[in-house]
Protein backbone atom coordinates (compact mmCIF):
# COMPACT_ATOMS: atom_id res chain seq x y z
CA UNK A 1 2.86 21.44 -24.09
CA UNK A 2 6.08 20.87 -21.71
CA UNK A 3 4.14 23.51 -19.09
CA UNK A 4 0.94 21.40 -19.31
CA UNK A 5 2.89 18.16 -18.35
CA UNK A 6 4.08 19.97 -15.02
CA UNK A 7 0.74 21.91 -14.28
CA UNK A 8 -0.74 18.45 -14.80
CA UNK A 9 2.14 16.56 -12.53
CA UNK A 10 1.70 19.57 -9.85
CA UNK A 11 -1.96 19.10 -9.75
CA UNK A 12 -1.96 15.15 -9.35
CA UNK A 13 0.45 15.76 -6.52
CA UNK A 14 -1.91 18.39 -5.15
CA UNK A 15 -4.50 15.35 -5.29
CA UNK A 16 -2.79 13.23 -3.88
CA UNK A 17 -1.25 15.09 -1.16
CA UNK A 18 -5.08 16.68 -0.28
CA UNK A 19 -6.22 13.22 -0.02
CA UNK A 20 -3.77 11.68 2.52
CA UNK A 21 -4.60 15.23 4.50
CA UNK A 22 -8.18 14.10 4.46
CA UNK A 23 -6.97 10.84 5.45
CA UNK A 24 -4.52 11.18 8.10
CA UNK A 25 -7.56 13.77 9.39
CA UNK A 26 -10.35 11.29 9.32
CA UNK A 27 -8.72 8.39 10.89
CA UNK A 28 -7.40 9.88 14.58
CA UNK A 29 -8.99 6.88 16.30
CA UNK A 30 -5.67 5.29 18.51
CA UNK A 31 -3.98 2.08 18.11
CA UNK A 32 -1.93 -0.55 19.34
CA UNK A 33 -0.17 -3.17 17.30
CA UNK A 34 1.94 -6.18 17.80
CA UNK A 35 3.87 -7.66 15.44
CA UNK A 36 6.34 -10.18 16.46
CA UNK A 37 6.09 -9.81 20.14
CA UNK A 38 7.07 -5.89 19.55
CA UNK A 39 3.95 -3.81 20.64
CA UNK A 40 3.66 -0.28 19.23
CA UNK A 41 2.84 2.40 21.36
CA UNK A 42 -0.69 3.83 20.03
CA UNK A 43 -1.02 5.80 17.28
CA UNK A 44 -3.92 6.91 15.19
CA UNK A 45 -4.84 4.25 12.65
CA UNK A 46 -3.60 6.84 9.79
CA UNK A 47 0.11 6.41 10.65
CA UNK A 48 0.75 2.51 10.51
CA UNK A 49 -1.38 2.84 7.02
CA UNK A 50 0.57 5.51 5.63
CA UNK A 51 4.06 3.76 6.81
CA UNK A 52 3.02 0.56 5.30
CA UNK A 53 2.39 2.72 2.13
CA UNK A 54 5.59 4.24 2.09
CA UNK A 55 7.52 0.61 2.93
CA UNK A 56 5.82 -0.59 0.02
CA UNK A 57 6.62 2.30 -2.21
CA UNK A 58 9.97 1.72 -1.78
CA UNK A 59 10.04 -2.10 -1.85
CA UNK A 60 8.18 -2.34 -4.86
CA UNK A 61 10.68 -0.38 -7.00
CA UNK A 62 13.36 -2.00 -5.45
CA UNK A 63 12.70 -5.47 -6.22
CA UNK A 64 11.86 -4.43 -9.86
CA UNK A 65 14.76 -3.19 -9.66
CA UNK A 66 16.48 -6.64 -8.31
CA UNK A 67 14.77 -8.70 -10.99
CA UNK A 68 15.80 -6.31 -13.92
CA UNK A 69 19.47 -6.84 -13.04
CA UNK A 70 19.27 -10.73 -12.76
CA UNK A 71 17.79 -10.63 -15.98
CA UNK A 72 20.31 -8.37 -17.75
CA UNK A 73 23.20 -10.68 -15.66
CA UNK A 74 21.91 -14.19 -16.94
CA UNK A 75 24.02 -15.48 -20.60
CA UNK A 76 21.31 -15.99 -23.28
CA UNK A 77 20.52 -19.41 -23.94
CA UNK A 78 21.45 -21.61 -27.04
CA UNK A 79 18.28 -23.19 -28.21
């Protein structure tokens, strides 16, 4: 059962790995963005996508993480 779990785990990664390929490959078309008054140089449209993807990846988790330890932190009320 414990080897299923990882041939399954490897194979989702596989997946999802494959699919970002195909992505990053069928998205080469350039572009600019400005954000702020800070212009990017151009880029294919996959790599803005897949760093906004990553950014959130990590930002997500982290602010879990944030509200978690204000909860734990806060006295329980006396009702």
């Amino acid at each position: 059962m414990r080897n299923f779990k990882r041939v399954m785990l490897v194979v989702i990664i596989l997946l999802i790995v494959l699919a970002t390929v195909v992505f990053v490959l069928e998205n080469q078309q350039p572009v600019s963005l400005v954000f702020l008054g800070w212009s990017a140089p151009e880029l294919s449209v996959a790599v803005p996508v897949i760093l906004a993807l990553l950014i959130g990846m990590m930002i997500g988790p982290l602010l879990g993480w944030i509200v978690s330890f204000r909860r734990k932190q806060k006295p329980p009320r006396l009702v």
